[in-house]
PDB file of N, CA and C in Angstrom:
ATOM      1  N   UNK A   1      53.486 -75.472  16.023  1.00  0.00           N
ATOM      2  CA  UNK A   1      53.771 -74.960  17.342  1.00  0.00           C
ATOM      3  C   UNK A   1      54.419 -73.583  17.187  1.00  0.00           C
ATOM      4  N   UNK A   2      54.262 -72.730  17.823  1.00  0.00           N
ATOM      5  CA  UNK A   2      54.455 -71.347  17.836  1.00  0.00           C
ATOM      6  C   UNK A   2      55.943 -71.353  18.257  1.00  0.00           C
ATOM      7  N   UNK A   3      56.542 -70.240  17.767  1.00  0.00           N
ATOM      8  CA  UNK A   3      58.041 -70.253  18.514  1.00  0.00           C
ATOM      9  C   UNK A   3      58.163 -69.669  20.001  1.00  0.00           C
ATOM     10  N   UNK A   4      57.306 -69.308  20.616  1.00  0.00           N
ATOM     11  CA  UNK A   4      57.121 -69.076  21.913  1.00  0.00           C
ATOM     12  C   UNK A   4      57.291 -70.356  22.823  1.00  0.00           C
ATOM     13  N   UNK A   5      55.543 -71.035  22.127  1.00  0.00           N
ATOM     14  CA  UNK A   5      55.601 -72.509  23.013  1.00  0.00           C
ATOM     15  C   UNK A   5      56.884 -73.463  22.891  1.00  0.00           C
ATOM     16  N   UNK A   6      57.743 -73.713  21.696  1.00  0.00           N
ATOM     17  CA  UNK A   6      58.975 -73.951  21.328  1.00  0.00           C
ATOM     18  C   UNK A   6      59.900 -73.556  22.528  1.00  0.00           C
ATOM     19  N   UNK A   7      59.989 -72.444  22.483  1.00  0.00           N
ATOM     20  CA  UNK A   7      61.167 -72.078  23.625  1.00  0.00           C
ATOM     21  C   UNK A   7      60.889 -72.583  25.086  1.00  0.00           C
ATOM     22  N   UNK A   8      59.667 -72.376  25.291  1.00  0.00           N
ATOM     23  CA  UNK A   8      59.360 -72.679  27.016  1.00  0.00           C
ATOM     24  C   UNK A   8      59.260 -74.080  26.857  1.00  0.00           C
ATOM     25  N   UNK A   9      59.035 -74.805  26.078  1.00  0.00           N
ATOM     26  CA  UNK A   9      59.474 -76.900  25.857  1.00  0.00           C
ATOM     27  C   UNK A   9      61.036 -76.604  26.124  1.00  0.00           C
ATOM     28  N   UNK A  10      61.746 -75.836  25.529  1.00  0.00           N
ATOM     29  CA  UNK A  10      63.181 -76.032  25.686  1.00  0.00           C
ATOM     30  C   UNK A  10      63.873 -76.031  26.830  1.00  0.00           C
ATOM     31  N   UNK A  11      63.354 -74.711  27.220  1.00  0.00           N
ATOM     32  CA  UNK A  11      63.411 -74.168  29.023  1.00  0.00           C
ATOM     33  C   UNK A  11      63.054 -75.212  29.884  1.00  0.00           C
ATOM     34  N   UNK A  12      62.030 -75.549  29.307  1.00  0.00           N
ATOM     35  CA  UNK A  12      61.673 -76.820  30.665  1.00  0.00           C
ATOM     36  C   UNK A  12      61.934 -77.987  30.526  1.00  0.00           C
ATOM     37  N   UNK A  13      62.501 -78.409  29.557  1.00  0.00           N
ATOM     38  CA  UNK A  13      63.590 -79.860  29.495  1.00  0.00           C
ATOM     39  C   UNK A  13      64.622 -79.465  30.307  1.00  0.00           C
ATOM     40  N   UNK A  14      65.156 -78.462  29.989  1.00  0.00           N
ATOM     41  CA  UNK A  14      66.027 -78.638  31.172  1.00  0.00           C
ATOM     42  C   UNK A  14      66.045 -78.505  32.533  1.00  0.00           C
ATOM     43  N   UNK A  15      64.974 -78.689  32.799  1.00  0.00           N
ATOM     44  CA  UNK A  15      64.346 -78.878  34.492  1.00  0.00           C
ATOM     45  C   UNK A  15      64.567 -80.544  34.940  1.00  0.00           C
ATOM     46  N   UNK A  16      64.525 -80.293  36.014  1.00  0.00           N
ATOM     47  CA  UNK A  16      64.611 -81.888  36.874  1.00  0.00           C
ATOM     48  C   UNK A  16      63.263 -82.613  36.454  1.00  0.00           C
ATOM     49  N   UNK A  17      63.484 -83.813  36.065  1.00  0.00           N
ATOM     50  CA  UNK A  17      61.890 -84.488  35.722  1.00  0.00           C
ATOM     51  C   UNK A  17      60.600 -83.640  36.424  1.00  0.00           C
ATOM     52  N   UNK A  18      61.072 -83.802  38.117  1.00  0.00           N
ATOM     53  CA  UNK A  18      59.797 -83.860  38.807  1.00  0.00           C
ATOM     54  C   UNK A  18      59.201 -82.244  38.223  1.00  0.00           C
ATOM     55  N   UNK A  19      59.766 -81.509  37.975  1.00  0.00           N
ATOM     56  CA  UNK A  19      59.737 -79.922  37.811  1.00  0.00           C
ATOM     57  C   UNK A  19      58.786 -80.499  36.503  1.00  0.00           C
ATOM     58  N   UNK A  20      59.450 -81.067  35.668  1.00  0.00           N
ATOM     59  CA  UNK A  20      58.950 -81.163  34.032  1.00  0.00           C
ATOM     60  C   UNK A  20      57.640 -81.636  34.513  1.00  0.00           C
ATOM     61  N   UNK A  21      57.519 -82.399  35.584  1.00  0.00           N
ATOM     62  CA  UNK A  21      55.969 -83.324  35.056  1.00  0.00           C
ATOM     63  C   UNK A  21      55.345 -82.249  36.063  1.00  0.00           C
ATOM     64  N   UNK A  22      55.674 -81.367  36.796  1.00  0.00           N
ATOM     65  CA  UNK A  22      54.420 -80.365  37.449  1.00  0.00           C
ATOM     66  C   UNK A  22      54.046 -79.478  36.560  1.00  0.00           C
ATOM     67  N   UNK A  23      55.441 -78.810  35.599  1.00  0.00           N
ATOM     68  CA  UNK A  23      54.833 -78.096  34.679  1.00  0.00           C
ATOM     69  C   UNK A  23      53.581 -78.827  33.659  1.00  0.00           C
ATOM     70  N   UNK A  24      53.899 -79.815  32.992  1.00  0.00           N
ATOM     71  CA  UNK A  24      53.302 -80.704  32.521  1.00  0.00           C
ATOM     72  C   UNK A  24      51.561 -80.487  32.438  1.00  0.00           C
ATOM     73  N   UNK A  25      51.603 -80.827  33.866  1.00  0.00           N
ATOM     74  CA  UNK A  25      50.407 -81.267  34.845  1.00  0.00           C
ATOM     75  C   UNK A  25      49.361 -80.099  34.634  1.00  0.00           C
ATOM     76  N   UNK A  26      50.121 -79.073  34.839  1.00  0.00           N
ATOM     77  CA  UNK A  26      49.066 -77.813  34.896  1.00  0.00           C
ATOM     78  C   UNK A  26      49.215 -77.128  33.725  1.00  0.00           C
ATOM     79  N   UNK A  27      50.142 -77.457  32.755  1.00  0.00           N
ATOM     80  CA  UNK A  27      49.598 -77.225  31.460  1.00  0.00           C
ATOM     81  C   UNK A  27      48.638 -78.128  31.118  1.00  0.00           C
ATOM     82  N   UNK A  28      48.378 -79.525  31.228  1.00  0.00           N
ATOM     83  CA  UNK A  28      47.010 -80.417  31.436  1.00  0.00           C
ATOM     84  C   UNK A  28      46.132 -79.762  31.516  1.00  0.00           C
ATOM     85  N   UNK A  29      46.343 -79.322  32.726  1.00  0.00           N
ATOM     86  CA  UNK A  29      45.073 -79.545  33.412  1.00  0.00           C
ATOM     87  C   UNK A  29      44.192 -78.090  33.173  1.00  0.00           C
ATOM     88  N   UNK A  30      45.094 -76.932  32.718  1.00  0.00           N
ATOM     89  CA  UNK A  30      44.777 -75.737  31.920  1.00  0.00           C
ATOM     90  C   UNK A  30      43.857 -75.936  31.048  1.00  0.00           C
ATOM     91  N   UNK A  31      44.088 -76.570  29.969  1.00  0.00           N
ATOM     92  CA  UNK A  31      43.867 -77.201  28.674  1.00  0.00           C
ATOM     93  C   UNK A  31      42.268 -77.803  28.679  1.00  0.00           C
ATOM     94  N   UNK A  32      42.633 -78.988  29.744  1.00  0.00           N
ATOM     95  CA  UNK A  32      41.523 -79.562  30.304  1.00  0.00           C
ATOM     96  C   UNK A  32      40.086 -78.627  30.463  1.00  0.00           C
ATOM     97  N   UNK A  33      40.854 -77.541  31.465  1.00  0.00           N
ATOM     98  CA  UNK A  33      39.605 -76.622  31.789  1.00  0.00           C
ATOM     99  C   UNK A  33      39.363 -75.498  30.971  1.00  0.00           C
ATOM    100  N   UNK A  34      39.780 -75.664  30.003  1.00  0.00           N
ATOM    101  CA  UNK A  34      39.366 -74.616  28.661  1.00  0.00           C
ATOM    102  C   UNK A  34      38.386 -75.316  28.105  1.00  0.00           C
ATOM    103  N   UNK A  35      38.738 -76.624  27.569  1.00  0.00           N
ATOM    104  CA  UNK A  35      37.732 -77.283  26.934  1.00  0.00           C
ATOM    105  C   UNK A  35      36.668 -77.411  27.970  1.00  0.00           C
ATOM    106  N   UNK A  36      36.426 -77.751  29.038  1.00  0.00           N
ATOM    107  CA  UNK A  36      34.962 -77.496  29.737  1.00  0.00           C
ATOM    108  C   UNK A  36      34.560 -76.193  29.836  1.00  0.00           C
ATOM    109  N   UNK A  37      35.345 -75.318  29.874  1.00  0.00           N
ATOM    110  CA  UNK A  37      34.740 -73.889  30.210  1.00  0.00           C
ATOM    111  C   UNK A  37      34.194 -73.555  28.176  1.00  0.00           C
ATOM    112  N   UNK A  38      34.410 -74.165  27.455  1.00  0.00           N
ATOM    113  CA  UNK A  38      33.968 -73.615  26.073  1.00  0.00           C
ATOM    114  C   UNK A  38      32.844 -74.599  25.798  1.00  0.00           C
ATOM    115  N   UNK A  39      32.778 -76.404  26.292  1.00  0.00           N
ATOM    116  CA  UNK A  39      31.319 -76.724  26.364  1.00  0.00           C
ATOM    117  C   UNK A  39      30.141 -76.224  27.021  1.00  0.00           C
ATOM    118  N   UNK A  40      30.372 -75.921  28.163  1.00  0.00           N
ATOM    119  CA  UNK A  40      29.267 -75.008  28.760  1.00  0.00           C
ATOM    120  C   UNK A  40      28.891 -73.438  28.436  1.00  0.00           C
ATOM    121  N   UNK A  41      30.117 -73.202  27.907  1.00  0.00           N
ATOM    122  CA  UNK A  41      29.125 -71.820  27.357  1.00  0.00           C
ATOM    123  C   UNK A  41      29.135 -72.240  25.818  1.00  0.00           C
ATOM    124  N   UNK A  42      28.967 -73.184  25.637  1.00  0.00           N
ATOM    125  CA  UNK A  42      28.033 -73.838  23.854  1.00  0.00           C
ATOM    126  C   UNK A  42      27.022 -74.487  24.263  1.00  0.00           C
ATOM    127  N   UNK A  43      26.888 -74.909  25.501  1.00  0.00           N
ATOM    128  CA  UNK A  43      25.555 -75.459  26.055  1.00  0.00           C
ATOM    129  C   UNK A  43      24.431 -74.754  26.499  1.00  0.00           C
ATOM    130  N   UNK A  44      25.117 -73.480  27.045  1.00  0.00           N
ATOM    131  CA  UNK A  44      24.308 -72.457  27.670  1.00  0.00           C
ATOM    132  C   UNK A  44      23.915 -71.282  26.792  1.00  0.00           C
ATOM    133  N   UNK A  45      24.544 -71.593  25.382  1.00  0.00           N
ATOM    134  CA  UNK A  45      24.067 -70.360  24.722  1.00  0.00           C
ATOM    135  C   UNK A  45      22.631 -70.271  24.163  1.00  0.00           C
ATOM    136  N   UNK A  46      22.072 -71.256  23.867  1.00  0.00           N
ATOM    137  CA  UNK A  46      20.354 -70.856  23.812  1.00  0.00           C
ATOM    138  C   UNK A  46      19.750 -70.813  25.119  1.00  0.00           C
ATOM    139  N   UNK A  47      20.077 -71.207  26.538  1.00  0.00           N
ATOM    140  CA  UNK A  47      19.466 -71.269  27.562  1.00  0.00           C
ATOM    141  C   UNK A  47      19.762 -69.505  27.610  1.00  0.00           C
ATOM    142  N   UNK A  48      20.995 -68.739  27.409  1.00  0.00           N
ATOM    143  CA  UNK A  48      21.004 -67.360  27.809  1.00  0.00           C
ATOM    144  C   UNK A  48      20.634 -66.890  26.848  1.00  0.00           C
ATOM    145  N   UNK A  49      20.174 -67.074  25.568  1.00  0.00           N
ATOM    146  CA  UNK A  49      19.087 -66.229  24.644  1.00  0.00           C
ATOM    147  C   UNK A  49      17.900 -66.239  25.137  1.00  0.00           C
ATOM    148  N   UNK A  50      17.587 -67.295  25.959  1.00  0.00           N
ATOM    149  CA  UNK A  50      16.150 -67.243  26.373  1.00  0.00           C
ATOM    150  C   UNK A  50      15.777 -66.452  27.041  1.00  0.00           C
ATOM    151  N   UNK A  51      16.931 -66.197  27.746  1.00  0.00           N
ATOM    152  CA  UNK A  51      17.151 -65.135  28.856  1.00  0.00           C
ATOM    153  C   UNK A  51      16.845 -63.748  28.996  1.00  0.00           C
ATOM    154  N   UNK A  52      17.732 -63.999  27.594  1.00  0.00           N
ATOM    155  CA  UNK A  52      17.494 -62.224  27.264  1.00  0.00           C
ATOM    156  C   UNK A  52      16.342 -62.196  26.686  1.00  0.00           C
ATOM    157  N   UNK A  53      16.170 -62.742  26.026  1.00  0.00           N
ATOM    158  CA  UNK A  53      14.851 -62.499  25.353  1.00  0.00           C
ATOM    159  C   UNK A  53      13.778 -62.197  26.079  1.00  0.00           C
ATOM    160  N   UNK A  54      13.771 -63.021  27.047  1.00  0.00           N
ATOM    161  CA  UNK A  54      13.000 -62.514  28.004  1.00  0.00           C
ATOM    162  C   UNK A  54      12.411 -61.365  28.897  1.00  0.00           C
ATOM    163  N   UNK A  55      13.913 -61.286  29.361  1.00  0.00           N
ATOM    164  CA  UNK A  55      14.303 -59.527  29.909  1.00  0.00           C
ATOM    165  C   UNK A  55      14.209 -58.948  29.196  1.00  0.00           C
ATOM    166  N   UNK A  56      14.108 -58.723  27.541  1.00  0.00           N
ATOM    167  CA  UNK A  56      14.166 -57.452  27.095  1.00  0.00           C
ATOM    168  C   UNK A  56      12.244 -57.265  27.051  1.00  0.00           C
ATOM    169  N   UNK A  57      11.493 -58.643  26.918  1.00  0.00           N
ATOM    170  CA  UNK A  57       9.755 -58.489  26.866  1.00  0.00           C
ATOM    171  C   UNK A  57      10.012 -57.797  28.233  1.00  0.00           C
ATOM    172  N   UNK A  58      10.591 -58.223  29.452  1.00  0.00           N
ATOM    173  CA  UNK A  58       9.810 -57.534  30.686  1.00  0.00           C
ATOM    174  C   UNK A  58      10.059 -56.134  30.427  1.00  0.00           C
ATOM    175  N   UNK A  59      11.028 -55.925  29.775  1.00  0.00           N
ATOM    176  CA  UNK A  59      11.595 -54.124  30.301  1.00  0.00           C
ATOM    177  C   UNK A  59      10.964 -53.796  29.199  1.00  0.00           C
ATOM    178  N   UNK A  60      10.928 -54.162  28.570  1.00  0.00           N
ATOM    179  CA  UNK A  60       9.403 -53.342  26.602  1.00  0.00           C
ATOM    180  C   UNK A  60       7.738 -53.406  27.523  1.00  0.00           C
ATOM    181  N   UNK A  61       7.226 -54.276  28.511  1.00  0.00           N
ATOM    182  CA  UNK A  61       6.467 -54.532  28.645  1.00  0.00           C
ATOM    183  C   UNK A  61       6.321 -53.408  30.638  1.00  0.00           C
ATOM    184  N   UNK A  62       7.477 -52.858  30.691  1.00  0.00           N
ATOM    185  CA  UNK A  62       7.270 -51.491  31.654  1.00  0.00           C
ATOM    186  C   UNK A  62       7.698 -52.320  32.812  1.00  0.00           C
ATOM    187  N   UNK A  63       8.140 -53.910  33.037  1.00  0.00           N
ATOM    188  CA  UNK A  63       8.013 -54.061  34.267  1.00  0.00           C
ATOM    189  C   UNK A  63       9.735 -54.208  34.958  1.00  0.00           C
ATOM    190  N   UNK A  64      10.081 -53.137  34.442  1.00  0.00           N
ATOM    191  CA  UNK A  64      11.813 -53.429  35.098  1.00  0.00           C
ATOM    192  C   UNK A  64      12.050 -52.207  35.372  1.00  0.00           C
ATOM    193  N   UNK A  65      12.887 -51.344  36.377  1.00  0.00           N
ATOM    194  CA  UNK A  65      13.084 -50.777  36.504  1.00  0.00           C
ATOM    195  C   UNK A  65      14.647 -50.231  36.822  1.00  0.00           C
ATOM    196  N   UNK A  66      15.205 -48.620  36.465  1.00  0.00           N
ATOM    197  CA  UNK A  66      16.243 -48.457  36.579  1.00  0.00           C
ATOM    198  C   UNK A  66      17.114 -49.228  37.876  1.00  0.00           C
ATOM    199  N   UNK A  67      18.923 -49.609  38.176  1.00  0.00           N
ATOM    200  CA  UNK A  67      19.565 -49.901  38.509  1.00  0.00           C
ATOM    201  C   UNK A  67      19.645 -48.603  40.337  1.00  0.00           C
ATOM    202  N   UNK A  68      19.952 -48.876  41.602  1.00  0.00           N
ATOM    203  CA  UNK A  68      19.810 -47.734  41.598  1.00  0.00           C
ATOM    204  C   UNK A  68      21.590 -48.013  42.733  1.00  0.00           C
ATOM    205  N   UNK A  69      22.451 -47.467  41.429  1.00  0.00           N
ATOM    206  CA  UNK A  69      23.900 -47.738  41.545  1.00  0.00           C
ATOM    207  C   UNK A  69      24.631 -46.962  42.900  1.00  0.00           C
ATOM    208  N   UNK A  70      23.902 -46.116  43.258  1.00  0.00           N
ATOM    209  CA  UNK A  70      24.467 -45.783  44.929  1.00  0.00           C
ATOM    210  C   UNK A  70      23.843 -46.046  45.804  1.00  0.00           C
ATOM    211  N   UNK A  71      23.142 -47.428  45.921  1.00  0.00           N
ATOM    212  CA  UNK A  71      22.763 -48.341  46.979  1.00  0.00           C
ATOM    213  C   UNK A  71      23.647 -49.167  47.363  1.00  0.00           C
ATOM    214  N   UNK A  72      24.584 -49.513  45.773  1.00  0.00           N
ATOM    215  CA  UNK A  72      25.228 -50.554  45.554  1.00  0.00           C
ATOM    216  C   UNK A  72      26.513 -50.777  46.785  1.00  0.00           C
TER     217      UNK A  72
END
């Protein structure tokens, strides 16, 4: 454990339970949504090679054309 995360465990023991278990909670639930946000982009990484791969045949193959950024 890092001496950072160390100190903020310390800091927040000394909080009122209910305080401790909200912090708790959304350090959870943080955690939680890291690990789904890193399966789906390990799931999606050959679906977005396909992707590109793709787009780069259309734009080699003449059919894409420039962005036209002051429409935007």
């Amino acid at each position: 454990m890092t001496k950072l995360l160390e100190h903020a465990f310390q800091e927040a023991s000394k909080l009122p339970d209910m305080q401790q278990n909200m912090i708790a909670r959304l350090l959870l639930d943080e955690l939680l949504a890291e690990k789904k946000w890193d399966f789906l982009f390990a799931e999606s990484e050959d679906f977005l090679a396909a992707l590109a791969d793709e787009a780069l045949k259309e734009h080699r193959a003449g059919k894409t054309k420039p962005l036209d950024l002051d429409s935007l």
